[in-house]
PDB file of N, CA and C in Angstrom:
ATOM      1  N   UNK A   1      54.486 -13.934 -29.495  1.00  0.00           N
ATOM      2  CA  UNK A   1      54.136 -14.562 -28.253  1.00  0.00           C
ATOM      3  C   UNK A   1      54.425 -13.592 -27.114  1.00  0.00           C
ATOM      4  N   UNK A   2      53.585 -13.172 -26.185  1.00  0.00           N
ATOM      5  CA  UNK A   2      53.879 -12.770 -24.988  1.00  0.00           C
ATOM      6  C   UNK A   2      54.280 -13.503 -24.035  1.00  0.00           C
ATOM      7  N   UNK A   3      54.959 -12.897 -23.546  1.00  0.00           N
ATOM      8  CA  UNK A   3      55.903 -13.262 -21.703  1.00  0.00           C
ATOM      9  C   UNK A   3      56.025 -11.929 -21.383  1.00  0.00           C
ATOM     10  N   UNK A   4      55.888 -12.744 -20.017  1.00  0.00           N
ATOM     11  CA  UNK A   4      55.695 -11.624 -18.399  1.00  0.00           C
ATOM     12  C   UNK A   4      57.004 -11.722 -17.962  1.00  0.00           C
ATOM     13  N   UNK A   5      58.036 -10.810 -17.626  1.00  0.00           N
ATOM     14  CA  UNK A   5      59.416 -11.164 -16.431  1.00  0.00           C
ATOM     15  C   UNK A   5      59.173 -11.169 -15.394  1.00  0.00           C
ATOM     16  N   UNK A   6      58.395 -10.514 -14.895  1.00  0.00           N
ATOM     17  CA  UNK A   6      58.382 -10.183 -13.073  1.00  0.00           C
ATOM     18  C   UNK A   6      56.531  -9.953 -12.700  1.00  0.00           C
ATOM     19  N   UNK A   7      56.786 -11.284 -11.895  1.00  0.00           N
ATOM     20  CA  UNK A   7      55.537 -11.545 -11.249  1.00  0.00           C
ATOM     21  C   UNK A   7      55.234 -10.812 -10.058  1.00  0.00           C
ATOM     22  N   UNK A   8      54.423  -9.604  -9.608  1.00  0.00           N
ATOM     23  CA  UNK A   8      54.507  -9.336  -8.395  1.00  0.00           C
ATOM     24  C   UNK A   8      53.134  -8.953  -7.594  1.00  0.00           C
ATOM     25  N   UNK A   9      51.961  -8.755  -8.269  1.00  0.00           N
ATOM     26  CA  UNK A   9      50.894  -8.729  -7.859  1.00  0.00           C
ATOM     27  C   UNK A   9      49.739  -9.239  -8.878  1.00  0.00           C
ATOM     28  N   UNK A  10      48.660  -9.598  -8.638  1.00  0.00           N
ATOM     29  CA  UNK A  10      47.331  -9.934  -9.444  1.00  0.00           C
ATOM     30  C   UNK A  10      47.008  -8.623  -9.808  1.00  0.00           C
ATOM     31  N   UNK A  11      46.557  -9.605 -11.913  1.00  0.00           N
ATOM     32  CA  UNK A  11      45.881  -8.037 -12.158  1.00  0.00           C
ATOM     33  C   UNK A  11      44.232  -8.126 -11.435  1.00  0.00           C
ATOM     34  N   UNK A  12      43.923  -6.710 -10.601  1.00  0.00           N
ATOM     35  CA  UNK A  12      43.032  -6.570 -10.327  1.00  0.00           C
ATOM     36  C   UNK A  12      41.751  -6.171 -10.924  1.00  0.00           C
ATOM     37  N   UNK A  13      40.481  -5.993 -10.045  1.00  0.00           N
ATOM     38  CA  UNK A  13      39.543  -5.688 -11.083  1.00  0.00           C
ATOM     39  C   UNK A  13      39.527  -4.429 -11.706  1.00  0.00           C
ATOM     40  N   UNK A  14      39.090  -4.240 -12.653  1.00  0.00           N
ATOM     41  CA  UNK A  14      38.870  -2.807 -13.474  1.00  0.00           C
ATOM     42  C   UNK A  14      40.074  -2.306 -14.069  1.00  0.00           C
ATOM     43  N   UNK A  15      41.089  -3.345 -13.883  1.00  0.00           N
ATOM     44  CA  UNK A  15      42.136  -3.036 -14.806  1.00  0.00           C
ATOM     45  C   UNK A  15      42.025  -3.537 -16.449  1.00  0.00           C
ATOM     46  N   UNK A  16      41.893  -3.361 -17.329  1.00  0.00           N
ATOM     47  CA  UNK A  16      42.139  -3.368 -18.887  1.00  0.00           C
ATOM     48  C   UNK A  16      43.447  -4.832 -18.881  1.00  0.00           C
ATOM     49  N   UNK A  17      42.774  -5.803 -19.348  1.00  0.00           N
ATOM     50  CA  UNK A  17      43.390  -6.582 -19.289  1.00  0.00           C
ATOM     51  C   UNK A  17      44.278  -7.103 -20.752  1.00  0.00           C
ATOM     52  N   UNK A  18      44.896  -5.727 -21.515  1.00  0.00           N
ATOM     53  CA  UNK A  18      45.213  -6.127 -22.897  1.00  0.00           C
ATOM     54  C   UNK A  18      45.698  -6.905 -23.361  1.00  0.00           C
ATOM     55  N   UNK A  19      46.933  -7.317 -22.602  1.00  0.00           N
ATOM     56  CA  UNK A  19      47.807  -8.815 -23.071  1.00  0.00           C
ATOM     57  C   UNK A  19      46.951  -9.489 -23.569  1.00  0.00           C
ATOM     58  N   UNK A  20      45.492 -10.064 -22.983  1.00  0.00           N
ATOM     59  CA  UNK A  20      44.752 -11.080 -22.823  1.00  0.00           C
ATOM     60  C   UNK A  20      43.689 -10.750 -24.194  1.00  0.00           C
ATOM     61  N   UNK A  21      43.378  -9.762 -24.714  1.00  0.00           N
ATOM     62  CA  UNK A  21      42.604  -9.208 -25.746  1.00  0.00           C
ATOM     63  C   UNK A  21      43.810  -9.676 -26.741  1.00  0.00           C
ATOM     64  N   UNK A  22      45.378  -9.005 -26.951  1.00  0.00           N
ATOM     65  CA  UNK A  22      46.364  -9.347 -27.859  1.00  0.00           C
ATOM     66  C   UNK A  22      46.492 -10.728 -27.936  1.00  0.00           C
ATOM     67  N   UNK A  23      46.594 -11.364 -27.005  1.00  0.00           N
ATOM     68  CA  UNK A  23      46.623 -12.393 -27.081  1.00  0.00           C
ATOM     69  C   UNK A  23      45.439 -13.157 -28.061  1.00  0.00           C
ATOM     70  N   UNK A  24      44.602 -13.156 -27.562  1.00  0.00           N
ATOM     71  CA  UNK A  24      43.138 -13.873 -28.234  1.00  0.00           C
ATOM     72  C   UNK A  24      43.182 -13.444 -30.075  1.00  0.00           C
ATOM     73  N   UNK A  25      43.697 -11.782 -30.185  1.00  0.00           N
ATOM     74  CA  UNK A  25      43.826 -11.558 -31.367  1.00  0.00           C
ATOM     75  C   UNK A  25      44.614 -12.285 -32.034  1.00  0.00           C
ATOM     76  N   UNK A  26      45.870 -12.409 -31.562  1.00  0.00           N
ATOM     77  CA  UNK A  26      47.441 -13.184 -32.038  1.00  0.00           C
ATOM     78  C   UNK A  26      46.551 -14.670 -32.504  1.00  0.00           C
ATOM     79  N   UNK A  27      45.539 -15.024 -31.710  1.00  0.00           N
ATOM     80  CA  UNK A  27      45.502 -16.264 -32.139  1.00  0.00           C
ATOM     81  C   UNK A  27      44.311 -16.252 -33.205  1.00  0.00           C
ATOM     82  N   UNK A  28      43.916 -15.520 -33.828  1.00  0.00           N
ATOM     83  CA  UNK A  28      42.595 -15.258 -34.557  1.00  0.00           C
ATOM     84  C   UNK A  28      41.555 -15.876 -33.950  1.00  0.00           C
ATOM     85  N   UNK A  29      41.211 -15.542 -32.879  1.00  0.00           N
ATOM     86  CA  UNK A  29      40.016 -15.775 -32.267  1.00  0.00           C
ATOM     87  C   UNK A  29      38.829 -14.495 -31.888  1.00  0.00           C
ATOM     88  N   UNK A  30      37.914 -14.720 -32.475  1.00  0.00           N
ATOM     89  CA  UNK A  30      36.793 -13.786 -31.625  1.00  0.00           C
ATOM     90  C   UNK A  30      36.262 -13.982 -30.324  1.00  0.00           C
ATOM     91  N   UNK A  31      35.544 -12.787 -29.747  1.00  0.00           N
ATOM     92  CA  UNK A  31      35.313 -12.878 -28.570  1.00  0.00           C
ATOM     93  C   UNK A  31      34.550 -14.223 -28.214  1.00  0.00           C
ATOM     94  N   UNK A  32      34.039 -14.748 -28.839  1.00  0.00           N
ATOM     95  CA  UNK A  32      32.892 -15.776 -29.133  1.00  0.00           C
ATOM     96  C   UNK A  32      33.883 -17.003 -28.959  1.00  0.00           C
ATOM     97  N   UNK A  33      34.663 -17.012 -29.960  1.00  0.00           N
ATOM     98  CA  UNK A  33      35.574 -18.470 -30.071  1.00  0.00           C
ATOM     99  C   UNK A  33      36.536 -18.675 -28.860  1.00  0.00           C
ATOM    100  N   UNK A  34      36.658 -17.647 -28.536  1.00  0.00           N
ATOM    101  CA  UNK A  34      37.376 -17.456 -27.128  1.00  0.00           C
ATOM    102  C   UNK A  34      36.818 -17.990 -25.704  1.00  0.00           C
ATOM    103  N   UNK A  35      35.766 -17.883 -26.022  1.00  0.00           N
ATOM    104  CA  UNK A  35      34.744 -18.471 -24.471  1.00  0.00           C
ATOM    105  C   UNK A  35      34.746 -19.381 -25.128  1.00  0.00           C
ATOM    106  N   UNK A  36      34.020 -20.031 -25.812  1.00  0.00           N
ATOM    107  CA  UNK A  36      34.078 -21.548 -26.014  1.00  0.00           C
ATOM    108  C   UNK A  36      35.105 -22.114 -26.094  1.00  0.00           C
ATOM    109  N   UNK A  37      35.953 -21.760 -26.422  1.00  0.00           N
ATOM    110  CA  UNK A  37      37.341 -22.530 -26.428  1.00  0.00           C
ATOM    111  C   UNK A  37      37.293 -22.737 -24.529  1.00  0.00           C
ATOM    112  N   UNK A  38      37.451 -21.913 -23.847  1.00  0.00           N
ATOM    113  CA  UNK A  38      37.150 -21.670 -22.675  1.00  0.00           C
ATOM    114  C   UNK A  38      35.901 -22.324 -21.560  1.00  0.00           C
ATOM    115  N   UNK A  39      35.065 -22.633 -22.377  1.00  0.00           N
ATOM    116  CA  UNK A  39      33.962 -23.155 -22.002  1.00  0.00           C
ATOM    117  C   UNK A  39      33.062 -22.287 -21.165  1.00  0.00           C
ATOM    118  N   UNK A  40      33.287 -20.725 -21.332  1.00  0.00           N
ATOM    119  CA  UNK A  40      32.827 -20.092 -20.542  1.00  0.00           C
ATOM    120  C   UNK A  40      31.598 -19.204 -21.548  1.00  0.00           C
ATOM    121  N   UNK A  41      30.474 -18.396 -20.789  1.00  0.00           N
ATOM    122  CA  UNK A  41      30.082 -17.362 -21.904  1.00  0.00           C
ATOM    123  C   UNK A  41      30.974 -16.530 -22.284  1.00  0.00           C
ATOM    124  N   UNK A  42      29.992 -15.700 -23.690  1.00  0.00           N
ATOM    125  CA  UNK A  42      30.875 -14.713 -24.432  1.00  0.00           C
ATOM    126  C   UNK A  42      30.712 -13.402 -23.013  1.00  0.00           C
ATOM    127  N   UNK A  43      29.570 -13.472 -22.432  1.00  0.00           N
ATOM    128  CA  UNK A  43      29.866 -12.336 -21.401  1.00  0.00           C
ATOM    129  C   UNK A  43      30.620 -12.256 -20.736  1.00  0.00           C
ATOM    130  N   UNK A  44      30.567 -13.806 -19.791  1.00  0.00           N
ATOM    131  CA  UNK A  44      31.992 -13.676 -18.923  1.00  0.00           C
ATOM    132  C   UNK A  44      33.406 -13.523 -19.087  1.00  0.00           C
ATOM    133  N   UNK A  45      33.523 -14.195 -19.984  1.00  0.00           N
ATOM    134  CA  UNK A  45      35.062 -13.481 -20.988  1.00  0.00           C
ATOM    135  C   UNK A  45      35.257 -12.194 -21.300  1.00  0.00           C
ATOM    136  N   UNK A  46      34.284 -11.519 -21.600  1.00  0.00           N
ATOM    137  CA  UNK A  46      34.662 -10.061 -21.730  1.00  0.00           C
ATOM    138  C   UNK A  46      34.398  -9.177 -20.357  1.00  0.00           C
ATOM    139  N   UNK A  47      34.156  -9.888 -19.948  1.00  0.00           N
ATOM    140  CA  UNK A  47      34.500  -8.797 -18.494  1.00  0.00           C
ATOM    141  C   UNK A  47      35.778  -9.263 -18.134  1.00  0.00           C
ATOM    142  N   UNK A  48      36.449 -10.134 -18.115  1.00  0.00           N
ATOM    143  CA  UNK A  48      37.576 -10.457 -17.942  1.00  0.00           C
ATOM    144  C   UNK A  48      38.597 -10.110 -18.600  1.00  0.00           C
ATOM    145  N   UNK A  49      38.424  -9.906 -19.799  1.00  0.00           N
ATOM    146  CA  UNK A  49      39.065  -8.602 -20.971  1.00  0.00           C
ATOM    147  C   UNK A  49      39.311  -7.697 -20.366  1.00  0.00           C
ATOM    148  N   UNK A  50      38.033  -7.154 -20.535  1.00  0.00           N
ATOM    149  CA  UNK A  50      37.881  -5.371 -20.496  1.00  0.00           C
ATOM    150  C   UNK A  50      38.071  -4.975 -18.973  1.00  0.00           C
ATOM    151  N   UNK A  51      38.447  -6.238 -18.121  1.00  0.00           N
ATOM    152  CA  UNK A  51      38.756  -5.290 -16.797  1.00  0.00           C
ATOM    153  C   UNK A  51      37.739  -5.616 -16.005  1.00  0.00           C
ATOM    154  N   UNK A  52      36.263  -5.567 -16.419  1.00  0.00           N
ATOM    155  CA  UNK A  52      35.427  -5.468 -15.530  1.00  0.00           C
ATOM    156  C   UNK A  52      34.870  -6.881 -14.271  1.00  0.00           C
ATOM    157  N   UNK A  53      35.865  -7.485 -14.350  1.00  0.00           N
ATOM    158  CA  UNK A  53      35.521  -8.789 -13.872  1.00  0.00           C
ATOM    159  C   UNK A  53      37.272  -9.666 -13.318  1.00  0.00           C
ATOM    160  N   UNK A  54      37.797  -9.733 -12.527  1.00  0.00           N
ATOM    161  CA  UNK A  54      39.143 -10.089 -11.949  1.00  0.00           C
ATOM    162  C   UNK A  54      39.025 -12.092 -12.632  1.00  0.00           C
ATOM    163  N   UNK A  55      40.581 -12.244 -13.304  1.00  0.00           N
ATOM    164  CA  UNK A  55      40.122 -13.642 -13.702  1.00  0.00           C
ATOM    165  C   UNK A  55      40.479 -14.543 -11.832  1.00  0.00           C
ATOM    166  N   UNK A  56      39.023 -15.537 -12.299  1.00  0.00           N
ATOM    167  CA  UNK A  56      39.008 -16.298 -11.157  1.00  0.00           C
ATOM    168  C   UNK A  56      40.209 -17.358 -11.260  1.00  0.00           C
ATOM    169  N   UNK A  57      40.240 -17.801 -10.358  1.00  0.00           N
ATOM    170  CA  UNK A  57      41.016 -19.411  -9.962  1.00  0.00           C
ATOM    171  C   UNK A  57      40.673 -20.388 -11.312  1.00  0.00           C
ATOM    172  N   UNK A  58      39.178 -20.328 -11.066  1.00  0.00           N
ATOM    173  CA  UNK A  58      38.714 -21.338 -12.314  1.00  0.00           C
ATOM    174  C   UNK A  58      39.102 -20.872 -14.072  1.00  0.00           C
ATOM    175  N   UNK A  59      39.049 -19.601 -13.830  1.00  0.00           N
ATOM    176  CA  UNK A  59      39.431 -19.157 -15.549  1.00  0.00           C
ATOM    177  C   UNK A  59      40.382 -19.336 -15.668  1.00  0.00           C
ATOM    178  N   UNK A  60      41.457 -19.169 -15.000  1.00  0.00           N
ATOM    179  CA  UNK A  60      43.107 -19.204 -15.144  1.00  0.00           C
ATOM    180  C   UNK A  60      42.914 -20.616 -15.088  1.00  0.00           C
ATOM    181  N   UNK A  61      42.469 -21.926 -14.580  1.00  0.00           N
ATOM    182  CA  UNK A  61      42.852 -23.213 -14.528  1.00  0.00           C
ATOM    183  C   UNK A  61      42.244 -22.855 -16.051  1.00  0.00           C
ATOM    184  N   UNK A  62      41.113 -23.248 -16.578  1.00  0.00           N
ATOM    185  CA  UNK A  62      40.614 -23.083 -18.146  1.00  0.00           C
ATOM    186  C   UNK A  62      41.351 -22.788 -18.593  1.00  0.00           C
ATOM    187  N   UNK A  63      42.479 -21.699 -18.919  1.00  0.00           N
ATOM    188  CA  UNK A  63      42.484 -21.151 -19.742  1.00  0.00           C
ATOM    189  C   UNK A  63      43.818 -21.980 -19.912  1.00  0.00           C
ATOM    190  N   UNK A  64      44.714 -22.114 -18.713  1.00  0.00           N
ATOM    191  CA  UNK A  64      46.062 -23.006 -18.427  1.00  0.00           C
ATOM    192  C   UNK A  64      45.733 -24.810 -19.278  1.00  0.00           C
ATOM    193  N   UNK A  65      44.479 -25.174 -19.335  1.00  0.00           N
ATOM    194  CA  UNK A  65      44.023 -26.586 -19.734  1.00  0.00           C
ATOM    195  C   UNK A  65      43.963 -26.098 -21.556  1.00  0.00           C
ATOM    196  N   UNK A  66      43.488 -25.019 -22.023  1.00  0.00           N
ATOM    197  CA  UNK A  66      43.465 -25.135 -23.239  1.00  0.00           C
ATOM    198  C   UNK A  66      44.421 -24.621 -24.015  1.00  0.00           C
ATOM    199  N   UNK A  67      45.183 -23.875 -23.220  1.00  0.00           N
ATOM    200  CA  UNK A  67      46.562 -23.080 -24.160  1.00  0.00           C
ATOM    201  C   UNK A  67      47.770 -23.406 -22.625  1.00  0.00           C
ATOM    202  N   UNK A  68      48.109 -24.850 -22.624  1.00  0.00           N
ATOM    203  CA  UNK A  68      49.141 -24.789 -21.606  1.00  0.00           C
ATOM    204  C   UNK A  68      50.418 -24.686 -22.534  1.00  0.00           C
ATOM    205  N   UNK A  69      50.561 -23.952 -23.260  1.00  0.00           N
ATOM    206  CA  UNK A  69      52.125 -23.679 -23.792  1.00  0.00           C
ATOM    207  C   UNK A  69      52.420 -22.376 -23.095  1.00  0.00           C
ATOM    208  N   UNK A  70      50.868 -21.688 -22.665  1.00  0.00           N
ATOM    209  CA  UNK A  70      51.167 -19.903 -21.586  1.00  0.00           C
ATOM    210  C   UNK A  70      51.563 -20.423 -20.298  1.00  0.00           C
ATOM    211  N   UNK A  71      52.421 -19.384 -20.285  1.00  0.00           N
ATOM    212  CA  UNK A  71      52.954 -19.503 -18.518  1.00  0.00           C
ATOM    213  C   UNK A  71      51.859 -18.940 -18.089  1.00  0.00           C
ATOM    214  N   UNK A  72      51.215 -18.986 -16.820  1.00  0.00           N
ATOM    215  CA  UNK A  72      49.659 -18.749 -16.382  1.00  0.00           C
ATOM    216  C   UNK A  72      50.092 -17.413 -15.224  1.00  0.00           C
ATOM    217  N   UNK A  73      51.822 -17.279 -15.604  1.00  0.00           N
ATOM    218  CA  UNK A  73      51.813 -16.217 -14.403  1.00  0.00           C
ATOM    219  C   UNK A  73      51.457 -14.542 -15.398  1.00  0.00           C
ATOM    220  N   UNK A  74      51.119 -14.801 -16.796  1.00  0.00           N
ATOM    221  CA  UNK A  74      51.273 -13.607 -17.425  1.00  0.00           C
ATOM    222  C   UNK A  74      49.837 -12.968 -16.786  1.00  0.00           C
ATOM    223  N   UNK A  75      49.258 -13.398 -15.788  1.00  0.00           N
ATOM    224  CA  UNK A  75      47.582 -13.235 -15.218  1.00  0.00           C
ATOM    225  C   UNK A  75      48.388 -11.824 -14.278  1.00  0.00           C
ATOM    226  N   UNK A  76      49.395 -12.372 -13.666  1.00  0.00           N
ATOM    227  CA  UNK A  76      50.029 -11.165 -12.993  1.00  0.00           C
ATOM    228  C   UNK A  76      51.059 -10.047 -13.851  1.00  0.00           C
ATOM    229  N   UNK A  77      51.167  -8.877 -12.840  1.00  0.00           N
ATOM    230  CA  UNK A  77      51.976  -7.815 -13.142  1.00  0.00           C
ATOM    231  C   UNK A  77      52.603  -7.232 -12.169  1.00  0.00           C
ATOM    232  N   UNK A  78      53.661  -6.386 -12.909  1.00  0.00           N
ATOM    233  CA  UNK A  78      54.468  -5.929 -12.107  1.00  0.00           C
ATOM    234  C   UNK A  78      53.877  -4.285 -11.952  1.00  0.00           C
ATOM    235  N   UNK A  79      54.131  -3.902 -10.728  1.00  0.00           N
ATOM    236  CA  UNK A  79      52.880  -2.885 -10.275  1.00  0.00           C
ATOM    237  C   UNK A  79      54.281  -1.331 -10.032  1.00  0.00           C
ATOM    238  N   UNK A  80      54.652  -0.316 -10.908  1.00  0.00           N
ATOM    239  CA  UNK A  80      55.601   0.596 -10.268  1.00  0.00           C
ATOM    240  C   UNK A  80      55.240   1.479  -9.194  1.00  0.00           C
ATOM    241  N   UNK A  81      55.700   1.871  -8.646  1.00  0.00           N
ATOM    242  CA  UNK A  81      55.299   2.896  -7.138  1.00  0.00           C
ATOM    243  C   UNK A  81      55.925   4.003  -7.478  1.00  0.00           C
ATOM    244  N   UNK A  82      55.651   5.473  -7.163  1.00  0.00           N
ATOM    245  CA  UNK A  82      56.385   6.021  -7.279  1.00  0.00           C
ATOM    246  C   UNK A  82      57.101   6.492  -5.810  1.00  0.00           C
TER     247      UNK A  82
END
């Protein structure tokens, strides 16, 4: 199971959203079973994967309605500076 410790910014767009790929794997789901579970397309889910697409308000509520055992803050990260 993944957990996040420190919430401090949204992941943004074009970031590689892996937790969220590990995750979907952890649960034996394909990209396919994943949007529907979701109720979303298989496209829009994978831009939301792969980065290319920032998850909306509405995906994070989805995604919080079908797997609410996730804390919904793992959407964020902690960002280092140098």
């Amino acid at each position: 199971m993944l957990y996040l410790n420190h919430t401090v910014s949204v992941v943004e767009r074009g970031e590689e959203m892996e937790w969220l790929k590990k995750f979907r794997n952890e649960q034996g789901l394909t990209l396919n079973e994943m949007a529907e579970k979701l109720g979303i397309s298989k496209s829009m889910y994978e831009k939301v994967e792969y980065g290319d697409r920032g998850a909306s308000v509405q995906f994070i509520k989805r995604f919080k309605q079908v797997f609410p055992h996730i804390d919904i803050n793992i959407f964020f990260t902690e960002r280092l500076h140098d």
